[in-house]
PDB file of N, CA and C in Angstrom:
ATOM      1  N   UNK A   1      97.535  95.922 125.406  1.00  0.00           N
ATOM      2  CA  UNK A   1      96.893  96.460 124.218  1.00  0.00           C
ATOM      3  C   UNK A   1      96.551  95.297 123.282  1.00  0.00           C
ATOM      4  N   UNK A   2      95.765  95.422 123.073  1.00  0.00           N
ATOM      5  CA  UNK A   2      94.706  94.170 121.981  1.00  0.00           C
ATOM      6  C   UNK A   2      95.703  94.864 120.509  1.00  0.00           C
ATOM      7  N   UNK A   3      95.519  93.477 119.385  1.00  0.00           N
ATOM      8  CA  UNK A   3      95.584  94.106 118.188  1.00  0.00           C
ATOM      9  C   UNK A   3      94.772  95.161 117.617  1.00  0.00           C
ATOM     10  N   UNK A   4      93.666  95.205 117.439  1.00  0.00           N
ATOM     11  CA  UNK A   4      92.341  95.977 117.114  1.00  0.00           C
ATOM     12  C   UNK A   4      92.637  97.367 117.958  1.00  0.00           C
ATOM     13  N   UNK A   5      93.568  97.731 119.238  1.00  0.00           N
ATOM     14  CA  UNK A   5      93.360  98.565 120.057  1.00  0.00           C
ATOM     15  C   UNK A   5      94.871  99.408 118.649  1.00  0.00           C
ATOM     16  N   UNK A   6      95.973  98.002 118.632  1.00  0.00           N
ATOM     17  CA  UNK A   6      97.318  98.520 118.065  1.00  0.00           C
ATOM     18  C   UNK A   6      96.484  98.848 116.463  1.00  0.00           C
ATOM     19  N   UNK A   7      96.050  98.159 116.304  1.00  0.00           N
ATOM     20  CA  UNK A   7      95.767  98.826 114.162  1.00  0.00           C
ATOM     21  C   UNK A   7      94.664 100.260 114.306  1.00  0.00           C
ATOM     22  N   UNK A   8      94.183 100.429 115.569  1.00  0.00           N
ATOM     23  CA  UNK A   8      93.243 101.310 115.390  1.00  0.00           C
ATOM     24  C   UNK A   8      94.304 102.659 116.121  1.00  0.00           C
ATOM     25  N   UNK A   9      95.486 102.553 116.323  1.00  0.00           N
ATOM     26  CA  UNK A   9      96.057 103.417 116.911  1.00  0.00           C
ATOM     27  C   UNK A   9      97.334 103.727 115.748  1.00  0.00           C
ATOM     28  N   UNK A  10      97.531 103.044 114.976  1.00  0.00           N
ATOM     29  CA  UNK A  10      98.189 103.376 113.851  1.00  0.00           C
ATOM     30  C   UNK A  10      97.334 104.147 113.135  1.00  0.00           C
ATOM     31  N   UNK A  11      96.168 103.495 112.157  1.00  0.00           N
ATOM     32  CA  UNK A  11      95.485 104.053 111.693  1.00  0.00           C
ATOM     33  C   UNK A  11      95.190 105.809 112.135  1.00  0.00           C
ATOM     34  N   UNK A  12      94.710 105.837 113.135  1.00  0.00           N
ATOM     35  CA  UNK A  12      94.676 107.310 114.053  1.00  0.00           C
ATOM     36  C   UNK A  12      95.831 107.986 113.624  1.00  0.00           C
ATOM     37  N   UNK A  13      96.944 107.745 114.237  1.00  0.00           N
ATOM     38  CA  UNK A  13      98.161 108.482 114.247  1.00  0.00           C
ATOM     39  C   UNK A  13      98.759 109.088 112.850  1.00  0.00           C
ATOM     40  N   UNK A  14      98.558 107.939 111.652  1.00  0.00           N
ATOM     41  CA  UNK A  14      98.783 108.120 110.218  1.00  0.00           C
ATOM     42  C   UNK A  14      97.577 108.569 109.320  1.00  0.00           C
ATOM     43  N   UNK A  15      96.702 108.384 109.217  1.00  0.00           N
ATOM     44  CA  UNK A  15      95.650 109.083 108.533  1.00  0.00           C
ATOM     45  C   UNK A  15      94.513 110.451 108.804  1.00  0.00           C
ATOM     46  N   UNK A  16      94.454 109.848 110.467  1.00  0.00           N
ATOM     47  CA  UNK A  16      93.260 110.757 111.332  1.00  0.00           C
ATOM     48  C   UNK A  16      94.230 111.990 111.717  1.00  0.00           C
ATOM     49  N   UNK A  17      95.581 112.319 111.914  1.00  0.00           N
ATOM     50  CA  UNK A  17      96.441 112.951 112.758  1.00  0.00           C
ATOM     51  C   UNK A  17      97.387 113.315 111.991  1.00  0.00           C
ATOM     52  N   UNK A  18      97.569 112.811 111.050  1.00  0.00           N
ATOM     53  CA  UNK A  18      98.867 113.064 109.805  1.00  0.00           C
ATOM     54  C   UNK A  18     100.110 113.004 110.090  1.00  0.00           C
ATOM     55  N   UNK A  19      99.995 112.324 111.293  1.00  0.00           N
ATOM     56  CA  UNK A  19     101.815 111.972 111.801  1.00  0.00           C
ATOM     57  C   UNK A  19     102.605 111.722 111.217  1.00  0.00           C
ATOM     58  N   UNK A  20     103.791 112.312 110.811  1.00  0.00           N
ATOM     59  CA  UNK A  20     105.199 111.704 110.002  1.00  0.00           C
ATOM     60  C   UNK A  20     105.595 110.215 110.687  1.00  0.00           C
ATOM     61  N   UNK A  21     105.614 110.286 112.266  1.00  0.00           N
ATOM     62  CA  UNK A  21     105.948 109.040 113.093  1.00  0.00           C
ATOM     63  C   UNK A  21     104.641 108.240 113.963  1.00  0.00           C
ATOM     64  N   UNK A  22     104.971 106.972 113.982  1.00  0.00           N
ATOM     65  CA  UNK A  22     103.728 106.223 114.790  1.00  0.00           C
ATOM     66  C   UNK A  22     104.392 105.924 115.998  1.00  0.00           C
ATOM     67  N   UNK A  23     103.991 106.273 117.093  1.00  0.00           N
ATOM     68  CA  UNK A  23     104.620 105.541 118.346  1.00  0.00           C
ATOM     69  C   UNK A  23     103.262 104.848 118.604  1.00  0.00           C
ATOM     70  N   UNK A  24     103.845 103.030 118.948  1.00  0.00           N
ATOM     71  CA  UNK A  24     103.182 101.908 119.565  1.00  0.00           C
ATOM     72  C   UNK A  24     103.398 101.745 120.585  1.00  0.00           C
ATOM     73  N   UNK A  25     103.474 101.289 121.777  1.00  0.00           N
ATOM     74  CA  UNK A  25     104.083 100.895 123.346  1.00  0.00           C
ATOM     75  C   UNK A  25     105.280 101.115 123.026  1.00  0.00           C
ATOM     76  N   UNK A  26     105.476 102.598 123.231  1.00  0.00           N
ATOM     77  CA  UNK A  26     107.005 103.472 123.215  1.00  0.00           C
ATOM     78  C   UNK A  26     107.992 103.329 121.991  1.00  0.00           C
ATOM     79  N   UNK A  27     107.624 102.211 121.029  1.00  0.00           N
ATOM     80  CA  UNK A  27     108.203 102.622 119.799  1.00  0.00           C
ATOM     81  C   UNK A  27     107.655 103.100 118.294  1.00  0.00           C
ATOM     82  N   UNK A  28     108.425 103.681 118.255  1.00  0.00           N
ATOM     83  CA  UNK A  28     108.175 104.462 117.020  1.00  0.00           C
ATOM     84  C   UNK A  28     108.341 104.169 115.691  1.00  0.00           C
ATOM     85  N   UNK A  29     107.525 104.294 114.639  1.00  0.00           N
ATOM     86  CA  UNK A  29     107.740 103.502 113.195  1.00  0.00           C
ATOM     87  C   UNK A  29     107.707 104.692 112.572  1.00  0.00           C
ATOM     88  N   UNK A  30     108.363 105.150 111.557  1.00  0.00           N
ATOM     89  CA  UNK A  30     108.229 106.126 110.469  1.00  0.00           C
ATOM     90  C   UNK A  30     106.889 106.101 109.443  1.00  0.00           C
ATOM     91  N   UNK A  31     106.167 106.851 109.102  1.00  0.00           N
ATOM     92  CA  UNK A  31     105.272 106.863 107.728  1.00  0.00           C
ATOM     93  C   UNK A  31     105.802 107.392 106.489  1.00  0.00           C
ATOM     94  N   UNK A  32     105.833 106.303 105.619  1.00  0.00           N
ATOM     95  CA  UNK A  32     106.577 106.281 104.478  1.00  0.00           C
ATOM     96  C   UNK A  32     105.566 106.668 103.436  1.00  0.00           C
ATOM     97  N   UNK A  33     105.382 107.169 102.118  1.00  0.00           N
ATOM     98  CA  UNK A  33     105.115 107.091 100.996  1.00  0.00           C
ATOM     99  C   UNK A  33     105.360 105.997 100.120  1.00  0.00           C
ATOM    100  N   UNK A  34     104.161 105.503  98.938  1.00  0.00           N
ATOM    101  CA  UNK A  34     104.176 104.537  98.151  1.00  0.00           C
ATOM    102  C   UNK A  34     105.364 105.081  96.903  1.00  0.00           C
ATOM    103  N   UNK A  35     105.770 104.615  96.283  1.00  0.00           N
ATOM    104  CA  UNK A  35     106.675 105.238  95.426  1.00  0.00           C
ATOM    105  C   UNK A  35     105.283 105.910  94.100  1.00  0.00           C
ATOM    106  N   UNK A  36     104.536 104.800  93.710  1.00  0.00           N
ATOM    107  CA  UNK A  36     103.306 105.231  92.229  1.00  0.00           C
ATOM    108  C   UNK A  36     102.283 106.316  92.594  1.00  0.00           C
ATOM    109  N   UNK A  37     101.824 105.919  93.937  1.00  0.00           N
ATOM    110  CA  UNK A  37     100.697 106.437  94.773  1.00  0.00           C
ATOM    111  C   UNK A  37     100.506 107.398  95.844  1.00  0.00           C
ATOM    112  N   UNK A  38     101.787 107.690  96.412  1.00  0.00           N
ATOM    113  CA  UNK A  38     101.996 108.118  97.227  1.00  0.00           C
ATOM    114  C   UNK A  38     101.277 108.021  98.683  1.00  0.00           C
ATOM    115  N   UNK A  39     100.422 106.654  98.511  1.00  0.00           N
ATOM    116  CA  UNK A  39      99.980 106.551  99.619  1.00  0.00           C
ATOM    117  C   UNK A  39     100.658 105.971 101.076  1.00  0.00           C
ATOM    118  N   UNK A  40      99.972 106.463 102.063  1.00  0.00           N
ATOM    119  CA  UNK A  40     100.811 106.179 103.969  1.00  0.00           C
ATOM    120  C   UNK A  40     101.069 104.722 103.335  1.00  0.00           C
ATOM    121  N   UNK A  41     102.577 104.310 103.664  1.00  0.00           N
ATOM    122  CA  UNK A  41     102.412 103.336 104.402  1.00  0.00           C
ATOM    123  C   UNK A  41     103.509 103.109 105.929  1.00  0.00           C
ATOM    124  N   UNK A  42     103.313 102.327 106.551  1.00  0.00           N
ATOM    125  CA  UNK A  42     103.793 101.978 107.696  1.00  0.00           C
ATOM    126  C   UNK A  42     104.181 100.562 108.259  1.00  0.00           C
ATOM    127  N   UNK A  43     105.452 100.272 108.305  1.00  0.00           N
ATOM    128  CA  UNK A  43     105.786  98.694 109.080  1.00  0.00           C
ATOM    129  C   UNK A  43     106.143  99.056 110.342  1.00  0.00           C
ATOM    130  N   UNK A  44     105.340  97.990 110.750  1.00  0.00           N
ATOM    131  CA  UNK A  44     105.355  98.066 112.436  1.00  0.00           C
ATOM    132  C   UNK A  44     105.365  97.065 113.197  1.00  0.00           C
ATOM    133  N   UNK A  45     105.662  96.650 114.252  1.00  0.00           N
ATOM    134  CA  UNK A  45     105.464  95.732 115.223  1.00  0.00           C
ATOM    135  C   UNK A  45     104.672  95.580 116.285  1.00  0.00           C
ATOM    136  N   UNK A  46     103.879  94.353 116.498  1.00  0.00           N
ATOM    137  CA  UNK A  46     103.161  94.332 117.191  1.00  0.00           C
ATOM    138  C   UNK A  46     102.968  92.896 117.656  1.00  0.00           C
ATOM    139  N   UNK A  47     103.317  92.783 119.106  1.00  0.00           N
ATOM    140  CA  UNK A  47     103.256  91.320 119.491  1.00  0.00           C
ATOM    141  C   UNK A  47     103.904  90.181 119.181  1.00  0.00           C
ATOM    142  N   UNK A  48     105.041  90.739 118.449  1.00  0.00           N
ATOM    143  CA  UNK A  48     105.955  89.663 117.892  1.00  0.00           C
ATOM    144  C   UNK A  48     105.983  89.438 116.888  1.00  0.00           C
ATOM    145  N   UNK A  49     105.089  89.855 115.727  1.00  0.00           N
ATOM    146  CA  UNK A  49     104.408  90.567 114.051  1.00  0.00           C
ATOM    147  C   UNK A  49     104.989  91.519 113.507  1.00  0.00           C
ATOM    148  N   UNK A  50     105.690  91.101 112.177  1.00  0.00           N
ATOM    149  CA  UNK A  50     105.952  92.434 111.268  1.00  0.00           C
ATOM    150  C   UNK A  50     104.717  92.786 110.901  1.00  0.00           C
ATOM    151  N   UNK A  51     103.856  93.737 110.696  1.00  0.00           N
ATOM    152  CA  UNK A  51     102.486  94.068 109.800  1.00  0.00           C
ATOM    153  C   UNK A  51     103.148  95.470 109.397  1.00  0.00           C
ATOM    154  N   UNK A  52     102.063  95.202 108.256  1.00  0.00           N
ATOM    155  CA  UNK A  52     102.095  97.177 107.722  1.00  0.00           C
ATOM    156  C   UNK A  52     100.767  97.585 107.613  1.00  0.00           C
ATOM    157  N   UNK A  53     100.741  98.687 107.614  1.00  0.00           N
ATOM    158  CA  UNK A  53      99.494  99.336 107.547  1.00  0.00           C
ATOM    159  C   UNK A  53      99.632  99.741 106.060  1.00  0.00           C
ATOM    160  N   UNK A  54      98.934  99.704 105.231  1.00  0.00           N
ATOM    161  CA  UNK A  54      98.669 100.732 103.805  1.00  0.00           C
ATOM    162  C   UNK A  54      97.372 101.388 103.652  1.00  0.00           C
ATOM    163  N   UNK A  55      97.793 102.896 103.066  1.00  0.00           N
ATOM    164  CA  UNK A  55      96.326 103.470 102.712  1.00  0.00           C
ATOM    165  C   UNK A  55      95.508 102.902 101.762  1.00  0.00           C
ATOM    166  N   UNK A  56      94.434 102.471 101.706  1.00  0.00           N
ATOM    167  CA  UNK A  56      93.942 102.195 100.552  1.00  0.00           C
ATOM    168  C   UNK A  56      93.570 102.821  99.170  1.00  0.00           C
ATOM    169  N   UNK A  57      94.596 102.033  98.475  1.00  0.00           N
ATOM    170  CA  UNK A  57      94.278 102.861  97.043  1.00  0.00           C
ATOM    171  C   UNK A  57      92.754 103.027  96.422  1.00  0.00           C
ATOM    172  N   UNK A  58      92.185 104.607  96.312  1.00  0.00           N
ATOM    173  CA  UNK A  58      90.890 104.442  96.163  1.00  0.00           C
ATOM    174  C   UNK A  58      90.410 104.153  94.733  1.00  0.00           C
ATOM    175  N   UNK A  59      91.306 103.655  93.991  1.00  0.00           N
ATOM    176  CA  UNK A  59      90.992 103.726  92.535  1.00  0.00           C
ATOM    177  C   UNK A  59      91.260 102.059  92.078  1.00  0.00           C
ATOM    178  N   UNK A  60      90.898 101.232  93.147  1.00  0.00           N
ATOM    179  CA  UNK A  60      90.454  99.655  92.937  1.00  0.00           C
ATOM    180  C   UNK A  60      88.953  99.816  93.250  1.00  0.00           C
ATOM    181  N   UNK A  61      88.254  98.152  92.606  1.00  0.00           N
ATOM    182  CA  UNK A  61      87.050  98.114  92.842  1.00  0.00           C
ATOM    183  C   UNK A  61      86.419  97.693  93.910  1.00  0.00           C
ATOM    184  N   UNK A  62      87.196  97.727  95.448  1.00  0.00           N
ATOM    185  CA  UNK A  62      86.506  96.955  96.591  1.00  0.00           C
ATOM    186  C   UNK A  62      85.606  97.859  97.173  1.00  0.00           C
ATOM    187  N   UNK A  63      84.587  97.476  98.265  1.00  0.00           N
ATOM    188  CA  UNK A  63      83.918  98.468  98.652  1.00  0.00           C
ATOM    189  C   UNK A  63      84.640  99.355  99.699  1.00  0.00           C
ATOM    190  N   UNK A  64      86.161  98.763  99.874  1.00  0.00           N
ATOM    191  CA  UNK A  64      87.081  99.592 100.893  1.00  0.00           C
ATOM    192  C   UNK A  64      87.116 100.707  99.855  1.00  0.00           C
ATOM    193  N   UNK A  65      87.968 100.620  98.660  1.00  0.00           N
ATOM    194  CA  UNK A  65      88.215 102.144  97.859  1.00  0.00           C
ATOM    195  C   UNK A  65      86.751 102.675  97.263  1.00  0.00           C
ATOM    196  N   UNK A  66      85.840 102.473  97.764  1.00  0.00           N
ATOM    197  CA  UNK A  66      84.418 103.345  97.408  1.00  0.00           C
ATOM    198  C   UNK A  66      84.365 103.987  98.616  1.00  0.00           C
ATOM    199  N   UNK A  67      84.875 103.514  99.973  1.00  0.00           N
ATOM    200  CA  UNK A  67      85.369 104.204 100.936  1.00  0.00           C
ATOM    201  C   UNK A  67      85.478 105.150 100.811  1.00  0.00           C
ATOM    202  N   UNK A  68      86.942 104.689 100.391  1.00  0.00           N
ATOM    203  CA  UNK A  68      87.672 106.111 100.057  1.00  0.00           C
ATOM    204  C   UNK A  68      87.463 107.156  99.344  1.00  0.00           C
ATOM    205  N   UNK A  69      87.025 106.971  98.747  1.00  0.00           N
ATOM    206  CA  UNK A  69      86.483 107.788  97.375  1.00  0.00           C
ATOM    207  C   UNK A  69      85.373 108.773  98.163  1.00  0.00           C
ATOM    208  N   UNK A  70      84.856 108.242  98.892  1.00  0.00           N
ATOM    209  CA  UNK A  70      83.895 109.002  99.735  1.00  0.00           C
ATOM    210  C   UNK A  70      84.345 109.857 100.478  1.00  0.00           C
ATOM    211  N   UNK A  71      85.796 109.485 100.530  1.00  0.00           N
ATOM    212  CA  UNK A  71      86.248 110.965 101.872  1.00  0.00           C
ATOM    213  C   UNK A  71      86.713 110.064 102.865  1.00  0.00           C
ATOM    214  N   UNK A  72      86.441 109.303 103.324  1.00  0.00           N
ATOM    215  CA  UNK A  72      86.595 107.945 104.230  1.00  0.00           C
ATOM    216  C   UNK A  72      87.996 107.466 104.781  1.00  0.00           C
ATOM    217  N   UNK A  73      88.920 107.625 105.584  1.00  0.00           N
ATOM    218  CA  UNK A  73      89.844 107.265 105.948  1.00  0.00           C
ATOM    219  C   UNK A  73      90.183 105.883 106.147  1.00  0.00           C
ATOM    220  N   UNK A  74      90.355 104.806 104.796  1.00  0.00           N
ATOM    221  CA  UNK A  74      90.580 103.534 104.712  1.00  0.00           C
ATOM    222  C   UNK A  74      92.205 103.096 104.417  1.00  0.00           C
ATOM    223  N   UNK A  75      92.638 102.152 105.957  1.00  0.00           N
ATOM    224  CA  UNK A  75      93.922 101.645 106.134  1.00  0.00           C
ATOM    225  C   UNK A  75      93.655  99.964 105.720  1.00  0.00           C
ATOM    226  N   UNK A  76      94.377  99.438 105.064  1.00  0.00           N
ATOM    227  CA  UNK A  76      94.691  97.654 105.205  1.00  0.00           C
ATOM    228  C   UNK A  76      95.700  97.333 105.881  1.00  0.00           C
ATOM    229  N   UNK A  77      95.937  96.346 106.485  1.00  0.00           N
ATOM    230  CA  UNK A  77      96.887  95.644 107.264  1.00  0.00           C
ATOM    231  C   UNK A  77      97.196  94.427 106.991  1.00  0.00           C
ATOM    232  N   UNK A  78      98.554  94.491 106.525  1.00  0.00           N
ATOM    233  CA  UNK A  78      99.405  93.086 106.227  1.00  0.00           C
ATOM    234  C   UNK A  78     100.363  92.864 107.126  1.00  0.00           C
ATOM    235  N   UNK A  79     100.269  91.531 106.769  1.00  0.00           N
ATOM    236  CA  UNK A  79     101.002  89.982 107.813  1.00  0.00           C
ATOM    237  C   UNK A  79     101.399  89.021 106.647  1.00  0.00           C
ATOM    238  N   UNK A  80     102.721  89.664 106.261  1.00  0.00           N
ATOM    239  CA  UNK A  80     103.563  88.226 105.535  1.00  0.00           C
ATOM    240  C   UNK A  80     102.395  88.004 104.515  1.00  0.00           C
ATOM    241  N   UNK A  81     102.751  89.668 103.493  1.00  0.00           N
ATOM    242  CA  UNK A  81     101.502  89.645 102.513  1.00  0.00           C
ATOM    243  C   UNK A  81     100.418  89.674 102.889  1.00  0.00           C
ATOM    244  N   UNK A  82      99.693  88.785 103.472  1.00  0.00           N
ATOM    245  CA  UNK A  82      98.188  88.685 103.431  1.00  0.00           C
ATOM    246  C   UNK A  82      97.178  89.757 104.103  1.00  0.00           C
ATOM    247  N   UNK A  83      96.717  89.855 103.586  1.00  0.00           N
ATOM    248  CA  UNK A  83      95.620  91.074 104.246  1.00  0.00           C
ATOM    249  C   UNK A  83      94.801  89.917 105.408  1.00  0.00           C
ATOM    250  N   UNK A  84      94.904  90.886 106.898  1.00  0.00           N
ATOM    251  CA  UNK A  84      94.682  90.381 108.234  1.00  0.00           C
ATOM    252  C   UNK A  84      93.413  91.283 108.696  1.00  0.00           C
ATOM    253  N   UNK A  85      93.937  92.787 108.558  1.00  0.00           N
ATOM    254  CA  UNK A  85      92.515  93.902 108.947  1.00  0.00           C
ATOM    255  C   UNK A  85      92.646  95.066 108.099  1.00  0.00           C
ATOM    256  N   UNK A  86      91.089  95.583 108.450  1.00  0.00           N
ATOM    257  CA  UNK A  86      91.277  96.997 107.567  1.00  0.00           C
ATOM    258  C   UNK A  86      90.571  97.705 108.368  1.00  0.00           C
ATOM    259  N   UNK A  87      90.963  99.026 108.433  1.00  0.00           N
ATOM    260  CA  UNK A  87      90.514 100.078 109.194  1.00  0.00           C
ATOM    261  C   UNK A  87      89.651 101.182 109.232  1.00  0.00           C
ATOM    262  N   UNK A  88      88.563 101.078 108.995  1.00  0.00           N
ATOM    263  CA  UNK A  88      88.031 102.341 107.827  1.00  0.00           C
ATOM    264  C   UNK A  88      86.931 103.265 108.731  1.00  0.00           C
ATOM    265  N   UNK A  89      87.257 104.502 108.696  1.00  0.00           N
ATOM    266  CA  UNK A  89      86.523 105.402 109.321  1.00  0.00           C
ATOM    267  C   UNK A  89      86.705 105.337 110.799  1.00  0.00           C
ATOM    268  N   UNK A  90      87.547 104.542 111.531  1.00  0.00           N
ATOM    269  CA  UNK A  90      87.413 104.220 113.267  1.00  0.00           C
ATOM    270  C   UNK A  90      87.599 103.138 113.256  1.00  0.00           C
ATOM    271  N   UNK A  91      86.865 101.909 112.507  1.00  0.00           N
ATOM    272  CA  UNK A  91      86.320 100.770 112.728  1.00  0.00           C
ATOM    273  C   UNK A  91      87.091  99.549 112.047  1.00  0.00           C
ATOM    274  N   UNK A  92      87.701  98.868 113.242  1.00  0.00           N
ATOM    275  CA  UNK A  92      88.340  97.629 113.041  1.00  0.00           C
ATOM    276  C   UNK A  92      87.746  96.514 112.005  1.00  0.00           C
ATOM    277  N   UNK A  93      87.885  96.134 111.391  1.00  0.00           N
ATOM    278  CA  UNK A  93      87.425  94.608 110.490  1.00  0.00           C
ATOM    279  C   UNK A  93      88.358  94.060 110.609  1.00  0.00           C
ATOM    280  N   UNK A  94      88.542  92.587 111.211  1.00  0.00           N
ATOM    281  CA  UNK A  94      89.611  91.184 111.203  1.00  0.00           C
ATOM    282  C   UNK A  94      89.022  90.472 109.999  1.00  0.00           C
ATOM    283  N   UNK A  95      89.678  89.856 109.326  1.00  0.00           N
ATOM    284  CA  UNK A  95      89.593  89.282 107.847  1.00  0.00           C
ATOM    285  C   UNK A  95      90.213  87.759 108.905  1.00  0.00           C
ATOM    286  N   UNK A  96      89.036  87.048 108.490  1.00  0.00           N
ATOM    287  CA  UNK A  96      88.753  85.753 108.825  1.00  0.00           C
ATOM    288  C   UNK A  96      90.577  84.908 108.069  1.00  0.00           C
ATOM    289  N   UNK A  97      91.226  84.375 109.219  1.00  0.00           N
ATOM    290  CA  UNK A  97      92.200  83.304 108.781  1.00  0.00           C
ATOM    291  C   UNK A  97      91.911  82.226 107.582  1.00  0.00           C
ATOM    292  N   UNK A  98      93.338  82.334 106.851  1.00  0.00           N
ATOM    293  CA  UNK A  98      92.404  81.134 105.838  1.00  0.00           C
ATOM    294  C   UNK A  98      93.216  79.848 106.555  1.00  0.00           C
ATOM    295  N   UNK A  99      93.002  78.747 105.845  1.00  0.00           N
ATOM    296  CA  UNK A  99      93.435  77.746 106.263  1.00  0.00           C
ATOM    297  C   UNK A  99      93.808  76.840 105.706  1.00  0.00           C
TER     298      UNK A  99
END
């Protein structure tokens, strides 16, 4: 399983499917609530990676939460803080490494 195959199968399971639990290659991560927002979130493993998935809060100014705002099922994905991908509507985006 590719990353893009693993964030697009979280995403699915927690937003598209409303799963309480995510199973990845047979393990399972819980979907938690934000404490302010109450939005999904999810830590998970993948490939040797802590990441989390978060819903995107639609009440920032990126064109991800105009997404949302639209109805749009928009996830971000962090790696040791940094935003890595985002998930929006189906569709994988990798956020270019900085350096």
């Amino acid at each position: 399983m590719s990353l893009e195959d693993a964030l697009l199968n979280v995403w699915r399971q927690s937003l598209a499917e409303n799963k309480k639990t995510v199973t990845l290659e047979g393990e399972s991560f819980p979907v938690r609530s934000t404490a302010k927002r109450k939005l999904k979130q999810i830590d998970f493993q993948f490939d040797g990676k802590d990441l989390r998935g978060l819903e995107q809060n639609p009440d920032t100014k990126s064109r991800w939460a105009a997404m949302a705002r639209d109805g749009k099922k928009v996830m971000q994905f962090l790696e040791a803080g940094r935003y890595v991908a985002v998930v929006a509507d189906g569709k994988v985006h990798l956020y270019a490494p900085k350096n």
